[in-house]
Protein backbone atom coordinates (compact mmCIF):
# COMPACT_ATOMS: atom_id res chain seq x y z
CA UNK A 1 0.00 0.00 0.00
CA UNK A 2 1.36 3.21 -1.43
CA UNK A 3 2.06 5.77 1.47
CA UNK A 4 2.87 9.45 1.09
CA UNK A 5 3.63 11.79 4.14
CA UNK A 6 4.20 15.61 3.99
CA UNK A 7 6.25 17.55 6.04
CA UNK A 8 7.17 20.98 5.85
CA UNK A 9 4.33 23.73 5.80
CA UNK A 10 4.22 26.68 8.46
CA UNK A 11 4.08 30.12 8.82
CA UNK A 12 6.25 32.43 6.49
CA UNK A 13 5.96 36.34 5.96
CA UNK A 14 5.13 37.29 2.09
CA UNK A 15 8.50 37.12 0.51
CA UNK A 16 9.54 34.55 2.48
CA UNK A 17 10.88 30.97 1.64
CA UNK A 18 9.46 27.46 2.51
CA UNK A 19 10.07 24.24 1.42
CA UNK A 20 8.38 21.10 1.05
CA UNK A 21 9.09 17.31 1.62
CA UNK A 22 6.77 14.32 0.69
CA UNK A 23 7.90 10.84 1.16
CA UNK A 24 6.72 7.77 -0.80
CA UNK A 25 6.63 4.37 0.89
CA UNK A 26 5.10 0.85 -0.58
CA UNK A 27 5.67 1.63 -3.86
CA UNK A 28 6.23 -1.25 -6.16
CA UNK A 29 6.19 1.36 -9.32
CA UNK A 30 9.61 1.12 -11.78
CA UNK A 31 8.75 4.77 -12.66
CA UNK A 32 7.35 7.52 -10.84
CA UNK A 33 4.56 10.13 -11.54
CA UNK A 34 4.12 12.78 -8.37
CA UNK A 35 3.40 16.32 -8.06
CA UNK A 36 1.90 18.84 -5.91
CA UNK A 37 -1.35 20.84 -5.34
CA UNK A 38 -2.94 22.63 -3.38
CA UNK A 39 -6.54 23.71 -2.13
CA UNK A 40 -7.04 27.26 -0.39
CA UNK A 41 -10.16 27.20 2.07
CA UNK A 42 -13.51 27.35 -0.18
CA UNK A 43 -11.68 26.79 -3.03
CA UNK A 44 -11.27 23.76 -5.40
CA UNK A 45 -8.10 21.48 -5.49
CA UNK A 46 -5.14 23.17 -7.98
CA UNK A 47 -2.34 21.31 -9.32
CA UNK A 48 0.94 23.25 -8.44
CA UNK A 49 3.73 21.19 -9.97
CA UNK A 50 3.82 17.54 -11.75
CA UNK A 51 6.31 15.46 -12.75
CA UNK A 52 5.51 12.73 -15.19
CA UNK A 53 7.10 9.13 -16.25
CA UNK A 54 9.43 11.15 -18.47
CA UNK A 55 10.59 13.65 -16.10
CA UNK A 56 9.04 16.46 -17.66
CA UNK A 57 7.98 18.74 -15.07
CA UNK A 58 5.00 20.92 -15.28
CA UNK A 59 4.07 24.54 -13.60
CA UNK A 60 0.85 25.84 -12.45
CA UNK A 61 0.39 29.59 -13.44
CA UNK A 62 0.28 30.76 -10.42
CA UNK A 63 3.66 29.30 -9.07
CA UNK A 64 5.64 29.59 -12.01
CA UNK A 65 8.83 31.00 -11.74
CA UNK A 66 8.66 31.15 -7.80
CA UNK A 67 8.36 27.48 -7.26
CA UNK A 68 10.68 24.49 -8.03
CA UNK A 69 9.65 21.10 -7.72
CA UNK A 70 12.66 18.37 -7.55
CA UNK A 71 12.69 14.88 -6.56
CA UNK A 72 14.78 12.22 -5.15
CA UNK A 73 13.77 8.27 -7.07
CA UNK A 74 16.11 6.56 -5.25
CA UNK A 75 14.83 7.86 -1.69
CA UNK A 76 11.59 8.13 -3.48
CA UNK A 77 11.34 12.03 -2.05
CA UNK A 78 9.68 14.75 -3.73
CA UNK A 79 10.25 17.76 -2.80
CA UNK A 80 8.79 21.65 -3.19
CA UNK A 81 10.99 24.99 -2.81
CA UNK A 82 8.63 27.88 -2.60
CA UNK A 83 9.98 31.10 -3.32
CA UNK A 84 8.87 34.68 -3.09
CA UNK A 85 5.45 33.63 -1.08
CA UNK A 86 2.28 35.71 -1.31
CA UNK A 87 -0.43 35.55 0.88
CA UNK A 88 -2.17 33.60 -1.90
CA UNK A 89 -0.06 30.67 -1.83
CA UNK A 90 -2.07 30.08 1.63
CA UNK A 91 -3.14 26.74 1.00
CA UNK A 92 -2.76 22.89 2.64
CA UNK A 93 -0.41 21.44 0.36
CA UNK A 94 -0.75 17.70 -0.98
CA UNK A 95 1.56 15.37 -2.80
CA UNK A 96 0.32 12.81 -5.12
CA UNK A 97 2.06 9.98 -6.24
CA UNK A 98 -0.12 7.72 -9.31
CA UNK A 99 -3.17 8.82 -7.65
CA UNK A 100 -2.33 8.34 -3.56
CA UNK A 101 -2.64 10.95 -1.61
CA UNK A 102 -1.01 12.25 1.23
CA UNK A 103 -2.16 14.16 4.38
CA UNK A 104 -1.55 17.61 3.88
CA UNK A 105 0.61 19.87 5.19
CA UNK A 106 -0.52 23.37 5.59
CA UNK A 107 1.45 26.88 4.61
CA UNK A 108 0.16 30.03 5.45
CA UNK A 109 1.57 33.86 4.13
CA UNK A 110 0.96 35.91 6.58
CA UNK A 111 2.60 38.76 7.60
């Protein structure tokens, strides 16, 4: 059973800098496809990054530029580097690895 667990999230001043960890267990997958999104209170679910089989990574609008995503297939770790935070980037944060999902980890802008 696939198993993903955030860690990370907090409180950061706009401009600030946080970064993101989510760690894949149980996965018997040869390749990997992850990413991150995010859903802001009342709002629906966003995708913020994706990486797919290939490795080709993919931005959301919102975040590109700011945000890197990178990841780690040996450790099976994917990470997040947010950059340059506005108080729009308030969100819980999820990983997703081939459809699991994990937890949540929550980041708030705030000055």
């Amino acid at each position: 059973q696939v198993q993903l667990v955030e860690s990370g999230g907090g409180l950061v001043p706009p401009g600030g800098s946080l970064g993101l960890s989510c760690v894949v267990s149980g996965s018997e997958f040869t390749r990997d496809v992850w990413g991150w999104y995010r859903q802001a209170p009342g709002k629906q679910r966003e995708m913020v990054s994706i990486i797919n089989s290939r490795g080709d990574i993919k931005y959301g609008d919102s975040v590109r530029g700011r945000f890197t995503v990178s990841s780690d297939a040996a450790k099976k770790i994917l990470y997040l580097q947010m950059n340059n935070l506005k108080p729009e980037d308030t969100a819980v944060y999820y990983c997703n690895y081939w459809g699991n999902w994990g937890q949540g980890t929550q980041v708030t802008v705030s000055s």
